[in-house]
N, C-alpha and C. Protein backbone atom coordinates (compact mmCIF):
# COMPACT_ATOMS: atom_id res chain seq x y z
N UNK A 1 31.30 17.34 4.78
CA UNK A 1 30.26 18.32 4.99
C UNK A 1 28.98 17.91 4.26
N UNK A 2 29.39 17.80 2.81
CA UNK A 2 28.29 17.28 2.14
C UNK A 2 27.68 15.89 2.72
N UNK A 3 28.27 14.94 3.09
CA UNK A 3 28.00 13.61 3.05
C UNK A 3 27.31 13.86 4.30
N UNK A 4 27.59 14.30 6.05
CA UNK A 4 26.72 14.71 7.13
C UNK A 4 25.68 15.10 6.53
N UNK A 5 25.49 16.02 5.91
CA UNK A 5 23.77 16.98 5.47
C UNK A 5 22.79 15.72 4.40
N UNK A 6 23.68 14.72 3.86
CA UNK A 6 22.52 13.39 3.31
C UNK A 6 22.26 13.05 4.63
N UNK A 7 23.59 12.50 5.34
CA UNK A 7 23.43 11.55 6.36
C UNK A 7 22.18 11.93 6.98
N UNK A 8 22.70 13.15 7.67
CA UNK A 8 21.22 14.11 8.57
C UNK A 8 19.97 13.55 7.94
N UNK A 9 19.61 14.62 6.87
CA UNK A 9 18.47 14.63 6.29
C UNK A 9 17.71 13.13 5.92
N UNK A 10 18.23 11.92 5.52
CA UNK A 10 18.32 11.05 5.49
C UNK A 10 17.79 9.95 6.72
N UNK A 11 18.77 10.16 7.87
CA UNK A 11 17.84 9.36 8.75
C UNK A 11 16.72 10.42 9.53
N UNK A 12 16.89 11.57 9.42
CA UNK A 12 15.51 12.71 10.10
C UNK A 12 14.15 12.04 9.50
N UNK A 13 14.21 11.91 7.97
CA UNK A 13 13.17 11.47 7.10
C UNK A 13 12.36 9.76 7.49
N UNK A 14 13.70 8.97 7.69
CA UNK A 14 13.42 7.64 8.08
C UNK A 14 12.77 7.66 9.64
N UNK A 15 13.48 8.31 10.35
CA UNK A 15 13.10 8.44 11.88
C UNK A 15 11.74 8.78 11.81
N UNK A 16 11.01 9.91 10.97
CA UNK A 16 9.66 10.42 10.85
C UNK A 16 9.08 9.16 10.76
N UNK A 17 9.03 9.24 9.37
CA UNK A 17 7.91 7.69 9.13
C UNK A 17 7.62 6.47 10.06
N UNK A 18 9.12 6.25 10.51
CA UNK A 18 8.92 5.30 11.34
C UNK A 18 7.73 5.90 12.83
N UNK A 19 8.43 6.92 13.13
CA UNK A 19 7.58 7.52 14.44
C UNK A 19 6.26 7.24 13.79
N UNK A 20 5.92 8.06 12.62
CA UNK A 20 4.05 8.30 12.39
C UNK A 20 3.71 6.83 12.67
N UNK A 21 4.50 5.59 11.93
CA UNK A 21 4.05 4.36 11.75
C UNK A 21 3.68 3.96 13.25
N UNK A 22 4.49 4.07 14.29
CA UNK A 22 4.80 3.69 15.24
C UNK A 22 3.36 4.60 16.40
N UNK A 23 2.94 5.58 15.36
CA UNK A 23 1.94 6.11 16.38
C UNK A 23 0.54 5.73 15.62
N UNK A 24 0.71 4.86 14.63
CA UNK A 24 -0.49 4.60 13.53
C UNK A 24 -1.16 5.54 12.90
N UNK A 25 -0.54 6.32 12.51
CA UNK A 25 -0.62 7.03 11.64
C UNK A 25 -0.26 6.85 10.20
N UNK A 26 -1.13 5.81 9.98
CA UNK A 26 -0.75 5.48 8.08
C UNK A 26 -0.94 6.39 7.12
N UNK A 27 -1.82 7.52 7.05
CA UNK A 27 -2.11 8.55 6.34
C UNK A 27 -0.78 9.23 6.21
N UNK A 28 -0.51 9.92 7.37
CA UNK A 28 0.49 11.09 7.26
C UNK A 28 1.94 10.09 7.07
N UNK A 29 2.41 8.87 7.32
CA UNK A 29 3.31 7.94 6.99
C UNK A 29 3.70 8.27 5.58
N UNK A 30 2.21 7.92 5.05
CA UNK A 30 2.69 7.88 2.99
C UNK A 30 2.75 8.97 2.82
N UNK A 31 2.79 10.14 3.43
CA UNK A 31 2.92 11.01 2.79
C UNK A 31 4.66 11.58 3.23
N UNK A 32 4.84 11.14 4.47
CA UNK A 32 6.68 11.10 4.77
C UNK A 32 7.44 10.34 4.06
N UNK A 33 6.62 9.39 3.64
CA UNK A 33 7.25 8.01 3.02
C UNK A 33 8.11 8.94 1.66
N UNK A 34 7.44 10.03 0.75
CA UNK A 34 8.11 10.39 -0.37
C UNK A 34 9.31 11.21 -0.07
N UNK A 35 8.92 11.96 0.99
CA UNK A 35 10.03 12.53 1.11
C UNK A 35 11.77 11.94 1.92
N UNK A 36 11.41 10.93 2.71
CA UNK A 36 11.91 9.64 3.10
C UNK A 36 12.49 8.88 1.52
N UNK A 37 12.21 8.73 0.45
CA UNK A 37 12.43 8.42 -0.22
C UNK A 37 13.05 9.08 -1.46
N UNK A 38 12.99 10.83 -1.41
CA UNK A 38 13.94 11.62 -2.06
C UNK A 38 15.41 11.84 -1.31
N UNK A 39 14.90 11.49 0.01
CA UNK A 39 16.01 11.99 0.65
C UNK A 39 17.26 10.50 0.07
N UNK A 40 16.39 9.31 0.39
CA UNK A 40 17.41 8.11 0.04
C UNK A 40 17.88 8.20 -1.21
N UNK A 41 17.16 8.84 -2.32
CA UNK A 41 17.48 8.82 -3.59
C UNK A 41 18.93 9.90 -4.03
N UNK A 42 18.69 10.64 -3.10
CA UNK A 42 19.80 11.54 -3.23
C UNK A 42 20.90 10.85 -2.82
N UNK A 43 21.06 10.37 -1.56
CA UNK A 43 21.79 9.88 -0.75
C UNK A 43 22.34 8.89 -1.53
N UNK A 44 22.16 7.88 -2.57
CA UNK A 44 22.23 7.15 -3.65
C UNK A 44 23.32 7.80 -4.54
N UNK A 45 22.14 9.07 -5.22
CA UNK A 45 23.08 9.45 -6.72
C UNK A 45 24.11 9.72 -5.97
N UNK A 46 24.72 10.84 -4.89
CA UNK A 46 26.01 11.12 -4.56
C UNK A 46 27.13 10.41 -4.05
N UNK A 47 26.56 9.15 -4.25
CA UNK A 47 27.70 7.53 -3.65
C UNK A 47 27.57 7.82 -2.00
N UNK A 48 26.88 8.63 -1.31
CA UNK A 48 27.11 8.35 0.12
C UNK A 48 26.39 6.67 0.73
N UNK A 49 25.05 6.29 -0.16
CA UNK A 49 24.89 5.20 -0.12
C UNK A 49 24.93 4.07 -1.39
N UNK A 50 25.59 2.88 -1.18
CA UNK A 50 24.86 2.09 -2.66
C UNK A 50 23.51 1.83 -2.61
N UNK A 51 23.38 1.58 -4.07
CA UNK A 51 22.50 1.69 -4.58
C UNK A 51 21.65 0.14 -4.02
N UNK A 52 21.89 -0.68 -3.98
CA UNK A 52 20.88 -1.59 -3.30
C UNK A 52 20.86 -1.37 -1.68
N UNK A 53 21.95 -0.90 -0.81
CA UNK A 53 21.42 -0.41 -0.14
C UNK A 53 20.14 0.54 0.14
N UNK A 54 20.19 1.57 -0.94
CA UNK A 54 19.05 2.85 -0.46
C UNK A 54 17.78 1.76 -0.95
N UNK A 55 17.83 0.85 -2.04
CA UNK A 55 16.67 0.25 -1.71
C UNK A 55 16.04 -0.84 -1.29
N UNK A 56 16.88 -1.24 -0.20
CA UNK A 56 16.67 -1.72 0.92
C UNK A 56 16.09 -1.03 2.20
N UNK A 57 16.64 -0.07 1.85
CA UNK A 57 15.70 1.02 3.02
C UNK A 57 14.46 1.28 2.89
N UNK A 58 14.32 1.53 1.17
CA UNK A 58 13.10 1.96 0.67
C UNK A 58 12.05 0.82 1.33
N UNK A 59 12.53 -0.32 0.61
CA UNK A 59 11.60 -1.68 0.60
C UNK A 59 11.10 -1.66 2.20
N UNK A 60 12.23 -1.36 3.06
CA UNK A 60 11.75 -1.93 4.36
C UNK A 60 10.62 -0.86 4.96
N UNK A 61 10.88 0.57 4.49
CA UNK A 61 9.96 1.25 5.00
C UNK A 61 8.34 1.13 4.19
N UNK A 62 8.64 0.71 3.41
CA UNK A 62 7.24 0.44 2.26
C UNK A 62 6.53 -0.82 3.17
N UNK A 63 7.68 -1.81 3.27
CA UNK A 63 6.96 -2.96 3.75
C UNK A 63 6.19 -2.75 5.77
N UNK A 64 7.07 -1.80 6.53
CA UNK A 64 6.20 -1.47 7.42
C UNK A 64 4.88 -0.66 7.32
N UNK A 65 4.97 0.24 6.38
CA UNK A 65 3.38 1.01 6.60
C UNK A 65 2.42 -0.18 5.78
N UNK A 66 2.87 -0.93 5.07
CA UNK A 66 1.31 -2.08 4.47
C UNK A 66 1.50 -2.47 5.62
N UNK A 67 2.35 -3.29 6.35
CA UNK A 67 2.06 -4.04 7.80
C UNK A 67 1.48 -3.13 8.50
N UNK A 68 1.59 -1.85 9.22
CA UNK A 68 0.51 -1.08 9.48
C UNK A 68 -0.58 -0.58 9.29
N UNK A 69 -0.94 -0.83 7.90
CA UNK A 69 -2.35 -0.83 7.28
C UNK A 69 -3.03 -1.81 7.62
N UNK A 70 -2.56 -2.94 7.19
CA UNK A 70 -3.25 -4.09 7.15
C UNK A 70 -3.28 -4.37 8.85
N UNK A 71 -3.21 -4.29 10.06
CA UNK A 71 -3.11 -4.69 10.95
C UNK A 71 -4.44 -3.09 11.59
N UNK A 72 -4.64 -2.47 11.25
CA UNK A 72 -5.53 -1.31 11.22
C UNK A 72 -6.71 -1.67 11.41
């Protein structure tokens, strides 16, 4: 039960950012990006993900919105 409601919340957050990125929307991106990134952090402390996993996620979503900046 618990582990679905990271899972959920978790890729809902990733799916956002990616969409804003995907519509160039770098502004409203960084600002999904934190919450995209509490959600992974949680998802972390409760062992549903390891820990270099969640920041691998992090990294990759960090590293698309500069590639979307910079290509702006």
């Amino acid at each position: 039960m618990y582990n679905t409601r990271r899972d959920e919340a978790m890729k809902a957050a990733i799916k956002q950012v990616k969409k804003l990125v995907a519509d160039k929307k770098v502004k409203e991106a960084q600002t999904a990006l934190s919450s995209a990134y509490q959600a992974i952090d949680k998802a972390v402390k409760t062992n549903f993900l390891k820990a270099n996993a969640g920041a691998r996620k992090k990294s990759r979503l960090s590293a698309m919105i500069v590639k979307a900046k910079a290509a702006k």
